[in-house]
PDB file of N, CA and C in Angstrom:
ATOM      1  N   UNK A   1      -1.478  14.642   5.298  1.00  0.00           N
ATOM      2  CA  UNK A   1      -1.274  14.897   3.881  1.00  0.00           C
ATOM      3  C   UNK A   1      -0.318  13.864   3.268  1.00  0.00           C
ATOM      4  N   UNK A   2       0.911  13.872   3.878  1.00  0.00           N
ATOM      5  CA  UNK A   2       1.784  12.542   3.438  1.00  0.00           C
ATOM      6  C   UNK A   2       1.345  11.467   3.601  1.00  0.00           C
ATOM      7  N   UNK A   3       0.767  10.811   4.717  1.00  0.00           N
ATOM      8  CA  UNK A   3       0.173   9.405   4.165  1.00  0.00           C
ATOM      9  C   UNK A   3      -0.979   9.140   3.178  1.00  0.00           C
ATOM     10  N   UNK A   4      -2.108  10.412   2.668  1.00  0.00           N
ATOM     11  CA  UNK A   4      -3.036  10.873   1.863  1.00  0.00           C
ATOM     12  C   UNK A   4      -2.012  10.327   0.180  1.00  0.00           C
ATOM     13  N   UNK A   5      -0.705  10.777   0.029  1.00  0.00           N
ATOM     14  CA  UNK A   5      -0.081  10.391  -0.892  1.00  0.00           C
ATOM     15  C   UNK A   5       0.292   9.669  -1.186  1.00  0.00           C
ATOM     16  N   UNK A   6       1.140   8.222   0.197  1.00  0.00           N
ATOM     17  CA  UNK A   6       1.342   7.277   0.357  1.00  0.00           C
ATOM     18  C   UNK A   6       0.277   6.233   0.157  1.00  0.00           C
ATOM     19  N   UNK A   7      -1.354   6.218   0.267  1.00  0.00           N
ATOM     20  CA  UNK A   7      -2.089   5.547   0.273  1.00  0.00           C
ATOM     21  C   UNK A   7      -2.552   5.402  -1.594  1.00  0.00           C
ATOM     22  N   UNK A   8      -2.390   7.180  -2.222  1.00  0.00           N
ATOM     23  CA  UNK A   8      -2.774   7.221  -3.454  1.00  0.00           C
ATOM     24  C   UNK A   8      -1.927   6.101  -4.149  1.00  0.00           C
ATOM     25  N   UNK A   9      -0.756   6.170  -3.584  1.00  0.00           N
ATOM     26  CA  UNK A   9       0.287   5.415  -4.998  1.00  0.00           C
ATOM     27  C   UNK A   9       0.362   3.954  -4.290  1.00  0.00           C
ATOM     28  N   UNK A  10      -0.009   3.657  -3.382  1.00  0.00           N
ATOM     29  CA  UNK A  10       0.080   2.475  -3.277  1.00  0.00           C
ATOM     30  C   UNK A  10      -1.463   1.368  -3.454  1.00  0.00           C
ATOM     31  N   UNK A  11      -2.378   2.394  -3.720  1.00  0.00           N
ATOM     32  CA  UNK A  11      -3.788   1.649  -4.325  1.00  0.00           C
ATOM     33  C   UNK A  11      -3.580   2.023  -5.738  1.00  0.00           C
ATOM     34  N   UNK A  12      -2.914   2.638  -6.346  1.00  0.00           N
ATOM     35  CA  UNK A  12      -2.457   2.861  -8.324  1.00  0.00           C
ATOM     36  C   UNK A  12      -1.942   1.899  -8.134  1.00  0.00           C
ATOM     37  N   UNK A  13      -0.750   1.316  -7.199  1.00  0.00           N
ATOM     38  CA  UNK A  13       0.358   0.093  -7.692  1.00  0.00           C
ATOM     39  C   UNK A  13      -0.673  -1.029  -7.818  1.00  0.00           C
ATOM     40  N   UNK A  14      -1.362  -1.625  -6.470  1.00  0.00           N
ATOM     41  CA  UNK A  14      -2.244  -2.266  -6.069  1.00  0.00           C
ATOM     42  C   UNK A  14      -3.245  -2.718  -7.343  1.00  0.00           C
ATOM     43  N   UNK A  15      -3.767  -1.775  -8.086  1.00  0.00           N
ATOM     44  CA  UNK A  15      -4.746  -1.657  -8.868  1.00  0.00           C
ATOM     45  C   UNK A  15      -3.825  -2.140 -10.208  1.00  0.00           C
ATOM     46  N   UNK A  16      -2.708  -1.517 -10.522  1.00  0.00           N
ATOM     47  CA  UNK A  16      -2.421  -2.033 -11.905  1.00  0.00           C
ATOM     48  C   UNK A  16      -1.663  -3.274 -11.970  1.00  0.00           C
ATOM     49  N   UNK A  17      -1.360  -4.204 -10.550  1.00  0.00           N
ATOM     50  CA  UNK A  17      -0.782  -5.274 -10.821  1.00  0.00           C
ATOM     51  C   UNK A  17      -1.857  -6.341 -10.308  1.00  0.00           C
ATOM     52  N   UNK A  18      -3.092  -5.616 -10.386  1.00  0.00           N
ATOM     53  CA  UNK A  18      -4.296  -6.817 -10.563  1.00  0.00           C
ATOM     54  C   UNK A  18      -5.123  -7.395  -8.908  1.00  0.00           C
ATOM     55  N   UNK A  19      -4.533  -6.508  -7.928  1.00  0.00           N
ATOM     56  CA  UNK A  19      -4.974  -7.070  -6.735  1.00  0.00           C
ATOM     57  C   UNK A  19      -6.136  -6.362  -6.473  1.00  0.00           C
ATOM     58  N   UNK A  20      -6.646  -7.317  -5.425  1.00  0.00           N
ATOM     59  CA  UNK A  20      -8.205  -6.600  -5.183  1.00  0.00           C
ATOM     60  C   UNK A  20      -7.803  -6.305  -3.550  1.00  0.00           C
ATOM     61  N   UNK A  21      -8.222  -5.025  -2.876  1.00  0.00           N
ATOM     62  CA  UNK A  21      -7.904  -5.392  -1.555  1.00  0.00           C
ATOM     63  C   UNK A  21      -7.955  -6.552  -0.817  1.00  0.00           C
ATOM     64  N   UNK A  22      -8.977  -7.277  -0.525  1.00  0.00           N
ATOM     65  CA  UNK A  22      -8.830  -8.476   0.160  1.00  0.00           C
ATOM     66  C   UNK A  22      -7.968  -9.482  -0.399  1.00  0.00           C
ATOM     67  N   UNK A  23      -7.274 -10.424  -1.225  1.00  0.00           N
ATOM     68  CA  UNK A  23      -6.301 -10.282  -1.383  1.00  0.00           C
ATOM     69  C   UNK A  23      -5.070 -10.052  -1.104  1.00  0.00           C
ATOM     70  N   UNK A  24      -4.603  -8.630  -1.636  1.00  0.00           N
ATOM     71  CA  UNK A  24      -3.454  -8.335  -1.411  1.00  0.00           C
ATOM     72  C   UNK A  24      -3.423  -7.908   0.328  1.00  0.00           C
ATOM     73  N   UNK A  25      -4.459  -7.728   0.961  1.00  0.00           N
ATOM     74  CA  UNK A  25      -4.446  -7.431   2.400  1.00  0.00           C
ATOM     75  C   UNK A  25      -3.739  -8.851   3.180  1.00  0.00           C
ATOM     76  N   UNK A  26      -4.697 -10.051   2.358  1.00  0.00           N
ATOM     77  CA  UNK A  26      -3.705 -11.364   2.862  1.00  0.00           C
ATOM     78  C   UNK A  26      -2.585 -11.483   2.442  1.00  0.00           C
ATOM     79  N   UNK A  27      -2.068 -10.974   1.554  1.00  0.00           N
ATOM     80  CA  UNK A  27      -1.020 -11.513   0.651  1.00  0.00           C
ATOM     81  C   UNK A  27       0.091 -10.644   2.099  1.00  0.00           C
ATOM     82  N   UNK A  28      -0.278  -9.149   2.369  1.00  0.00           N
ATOM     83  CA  UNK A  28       0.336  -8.630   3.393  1.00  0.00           C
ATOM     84  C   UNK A  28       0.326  -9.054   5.123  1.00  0.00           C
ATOM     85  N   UNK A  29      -0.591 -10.071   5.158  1.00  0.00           N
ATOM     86  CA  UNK A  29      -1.106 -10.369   6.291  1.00  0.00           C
ATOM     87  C   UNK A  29      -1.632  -9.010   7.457  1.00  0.00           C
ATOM     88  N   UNK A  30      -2.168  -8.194   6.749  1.00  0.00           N
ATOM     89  CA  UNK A  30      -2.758  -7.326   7.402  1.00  0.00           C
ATOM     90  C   UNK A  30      -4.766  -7.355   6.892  1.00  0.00           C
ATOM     91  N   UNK A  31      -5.133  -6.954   7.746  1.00  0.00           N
ATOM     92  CA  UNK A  31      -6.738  -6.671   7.721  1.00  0.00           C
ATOM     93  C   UNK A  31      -7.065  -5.904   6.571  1.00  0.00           C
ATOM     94  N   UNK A  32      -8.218  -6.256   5.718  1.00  0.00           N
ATOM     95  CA  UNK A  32      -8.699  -5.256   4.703  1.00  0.00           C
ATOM     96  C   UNK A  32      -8.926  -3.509   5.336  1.00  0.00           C
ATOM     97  N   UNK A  33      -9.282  -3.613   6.694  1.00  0.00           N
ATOM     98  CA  UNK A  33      -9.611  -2.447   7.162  1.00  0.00           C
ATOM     99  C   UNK A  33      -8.664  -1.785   7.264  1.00  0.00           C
ATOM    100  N   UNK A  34      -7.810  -2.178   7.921  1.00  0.00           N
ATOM    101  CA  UNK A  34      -5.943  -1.774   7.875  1.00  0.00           C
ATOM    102  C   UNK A  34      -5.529  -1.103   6.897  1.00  0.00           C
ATOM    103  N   UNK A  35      -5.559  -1.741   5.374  1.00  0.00           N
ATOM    104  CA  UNK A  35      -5.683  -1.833   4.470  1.00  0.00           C
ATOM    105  C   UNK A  35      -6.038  -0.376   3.655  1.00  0.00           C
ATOM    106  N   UNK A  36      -7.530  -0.510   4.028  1.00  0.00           N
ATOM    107  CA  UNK A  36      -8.826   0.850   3.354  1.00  0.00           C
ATOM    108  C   UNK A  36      -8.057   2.125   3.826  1.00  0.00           C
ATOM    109  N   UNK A  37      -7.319   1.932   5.231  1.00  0.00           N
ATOM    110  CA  UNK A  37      -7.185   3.041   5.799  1.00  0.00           C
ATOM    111  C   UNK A  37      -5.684   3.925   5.680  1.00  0.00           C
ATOM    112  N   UNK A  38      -5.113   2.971   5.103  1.00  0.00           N
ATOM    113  CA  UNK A  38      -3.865   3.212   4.423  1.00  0.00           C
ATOM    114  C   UNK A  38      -4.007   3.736   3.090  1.00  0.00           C
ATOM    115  N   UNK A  39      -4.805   2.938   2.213  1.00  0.00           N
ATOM    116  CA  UNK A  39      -5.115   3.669   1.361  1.00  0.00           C
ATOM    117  C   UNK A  39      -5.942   5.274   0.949  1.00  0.00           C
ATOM    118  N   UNK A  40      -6.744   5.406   1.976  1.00  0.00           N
ATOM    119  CA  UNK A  40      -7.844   6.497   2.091  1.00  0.00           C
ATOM    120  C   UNK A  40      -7.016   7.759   2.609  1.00  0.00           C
ATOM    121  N   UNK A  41      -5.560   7.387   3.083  1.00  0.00           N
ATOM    122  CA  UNK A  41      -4.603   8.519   3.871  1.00  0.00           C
ATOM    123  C   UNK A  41      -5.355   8.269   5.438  1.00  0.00           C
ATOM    124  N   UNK A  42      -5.288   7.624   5.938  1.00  0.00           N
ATOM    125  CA  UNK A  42      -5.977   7.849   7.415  1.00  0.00           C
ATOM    126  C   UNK A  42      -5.408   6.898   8.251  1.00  0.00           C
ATOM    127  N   UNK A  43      -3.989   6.478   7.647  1.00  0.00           N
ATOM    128  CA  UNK A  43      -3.238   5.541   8.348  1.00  0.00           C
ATOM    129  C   UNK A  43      -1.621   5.270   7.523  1.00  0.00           C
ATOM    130  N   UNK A  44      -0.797   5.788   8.194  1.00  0.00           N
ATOM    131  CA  UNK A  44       0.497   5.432   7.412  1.00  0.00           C
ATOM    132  C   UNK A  44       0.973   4.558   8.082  1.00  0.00           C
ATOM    133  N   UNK A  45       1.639   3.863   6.833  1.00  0.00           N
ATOM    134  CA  UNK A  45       2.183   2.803   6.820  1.00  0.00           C
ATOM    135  C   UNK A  45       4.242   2.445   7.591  1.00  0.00           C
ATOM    136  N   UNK A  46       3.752   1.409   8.408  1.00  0.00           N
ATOM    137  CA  UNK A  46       5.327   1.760   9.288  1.00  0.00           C
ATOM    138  C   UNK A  46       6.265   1.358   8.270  1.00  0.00           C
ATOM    139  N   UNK A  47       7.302   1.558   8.434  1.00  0.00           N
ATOM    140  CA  UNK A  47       8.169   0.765   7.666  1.00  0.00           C
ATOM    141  C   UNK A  47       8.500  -0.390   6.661  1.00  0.00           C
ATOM    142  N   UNK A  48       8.259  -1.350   7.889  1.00  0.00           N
ATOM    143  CA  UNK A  48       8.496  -3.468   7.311  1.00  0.00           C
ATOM    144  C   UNK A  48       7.167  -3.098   6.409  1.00  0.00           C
ATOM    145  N   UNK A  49       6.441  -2.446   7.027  1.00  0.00           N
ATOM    146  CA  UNK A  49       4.952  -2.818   5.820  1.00  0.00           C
ATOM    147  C   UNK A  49       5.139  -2.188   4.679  1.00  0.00           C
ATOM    148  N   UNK A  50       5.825  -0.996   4.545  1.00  0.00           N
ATOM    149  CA  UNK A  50       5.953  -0.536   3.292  1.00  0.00           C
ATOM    150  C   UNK A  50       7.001  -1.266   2.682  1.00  0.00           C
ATOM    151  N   UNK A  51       8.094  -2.271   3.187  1.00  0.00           N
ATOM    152  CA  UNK A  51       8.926  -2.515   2.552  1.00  0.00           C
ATOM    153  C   UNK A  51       8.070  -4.199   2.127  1.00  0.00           C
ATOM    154  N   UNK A  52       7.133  -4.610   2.680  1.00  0.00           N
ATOM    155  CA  UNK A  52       6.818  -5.723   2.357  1.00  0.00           C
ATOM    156  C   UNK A  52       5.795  -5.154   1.230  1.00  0.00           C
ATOM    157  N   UNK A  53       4.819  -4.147   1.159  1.00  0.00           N
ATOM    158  CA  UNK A  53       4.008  -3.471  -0.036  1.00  0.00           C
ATOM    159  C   UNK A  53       4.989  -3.550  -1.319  1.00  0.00           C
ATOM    160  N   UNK A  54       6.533  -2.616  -1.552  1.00  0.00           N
ATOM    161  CA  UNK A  54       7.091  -3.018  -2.740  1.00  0.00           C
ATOM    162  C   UNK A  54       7.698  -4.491  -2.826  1.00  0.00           C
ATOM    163  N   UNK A  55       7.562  -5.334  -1.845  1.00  0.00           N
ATOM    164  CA  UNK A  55       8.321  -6.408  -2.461  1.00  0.00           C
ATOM    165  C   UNK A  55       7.149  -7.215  -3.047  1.00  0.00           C
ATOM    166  N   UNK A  56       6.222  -7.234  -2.938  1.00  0.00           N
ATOM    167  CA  UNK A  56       4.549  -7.825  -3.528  1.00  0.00           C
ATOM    168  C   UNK A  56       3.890  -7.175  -4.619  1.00  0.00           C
ATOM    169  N   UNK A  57       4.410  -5.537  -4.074  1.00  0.00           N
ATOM    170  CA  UNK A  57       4.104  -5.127  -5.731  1.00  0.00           C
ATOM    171  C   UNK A  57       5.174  -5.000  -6.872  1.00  0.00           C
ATOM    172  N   UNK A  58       6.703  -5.698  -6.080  1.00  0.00           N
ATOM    173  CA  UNK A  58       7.471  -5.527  -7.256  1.00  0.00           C
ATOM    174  C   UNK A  58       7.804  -4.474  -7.462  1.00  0.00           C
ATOM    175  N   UNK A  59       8.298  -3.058  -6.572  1.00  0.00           N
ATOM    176  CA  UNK A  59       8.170  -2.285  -7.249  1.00  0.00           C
ATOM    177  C   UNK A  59       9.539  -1.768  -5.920  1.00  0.00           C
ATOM    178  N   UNK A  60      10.332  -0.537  -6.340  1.00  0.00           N
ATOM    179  CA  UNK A  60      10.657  -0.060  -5.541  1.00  0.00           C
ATOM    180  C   UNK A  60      10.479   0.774  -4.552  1.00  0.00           C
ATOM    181  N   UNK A  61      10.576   1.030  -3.233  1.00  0.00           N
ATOM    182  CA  UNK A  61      10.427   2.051  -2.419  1.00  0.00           C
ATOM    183  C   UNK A  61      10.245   3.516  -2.852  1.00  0.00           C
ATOM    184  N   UNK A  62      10.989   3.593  -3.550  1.00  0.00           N
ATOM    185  CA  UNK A  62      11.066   4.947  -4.349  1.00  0.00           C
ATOM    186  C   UNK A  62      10.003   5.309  -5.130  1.00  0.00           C
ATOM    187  N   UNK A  63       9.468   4.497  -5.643  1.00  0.00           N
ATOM    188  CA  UNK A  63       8.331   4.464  -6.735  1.00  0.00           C
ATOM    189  C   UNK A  63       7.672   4.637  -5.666  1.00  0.00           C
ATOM    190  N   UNK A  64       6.939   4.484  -4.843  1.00  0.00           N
ATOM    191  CA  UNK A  64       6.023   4.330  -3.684  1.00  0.00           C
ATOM    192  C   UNK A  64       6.148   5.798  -2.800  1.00  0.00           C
ATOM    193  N   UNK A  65       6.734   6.050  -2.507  1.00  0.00           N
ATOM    194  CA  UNK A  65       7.547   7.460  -2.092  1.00  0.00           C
ATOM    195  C   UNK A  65       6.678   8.470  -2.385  1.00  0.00           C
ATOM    196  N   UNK A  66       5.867   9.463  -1.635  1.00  0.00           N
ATOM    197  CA  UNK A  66       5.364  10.370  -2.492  1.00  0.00           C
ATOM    198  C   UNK A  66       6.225  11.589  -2.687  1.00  0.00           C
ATOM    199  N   UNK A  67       6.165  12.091  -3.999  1.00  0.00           N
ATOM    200  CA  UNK A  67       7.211  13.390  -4.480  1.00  0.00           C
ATOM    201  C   UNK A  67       6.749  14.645  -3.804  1.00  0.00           C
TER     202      UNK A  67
END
């Protein structure tokens, strides 16, 4: 359920600062599949990766965070 939330807000961030998965999957140096599956909730994200997700989307940890 928590990474299901983690994946929602981080394909909203993804989406409104213009990235397309493939892309921002390089931009993370991770796999589009990697990627899908993080977003879809079927893979949470460790740490460095979430902290490298807000520094690409500009955004803070917190914002990313699900409530």
């Amino acid at each position: 359920m928590e990474a299901e939330k983690w994946g929602r807000r981080i394909r909203a961030y993804r989406k409104l600062k213009g990235y397309t998965q493939e892309s921002f999957a390089k931009e993370l140096g991770v796999s589009v599949s990697i990627l899908g599956e993080i977003e879809r909730g079927n893979r949470m994200p460790d740490e460095r990766l979430i902290n490298r997700i807000a520094e690409f989307l500009d955004v803070g940890i917190d914002e990313l965070t699900p409530q």
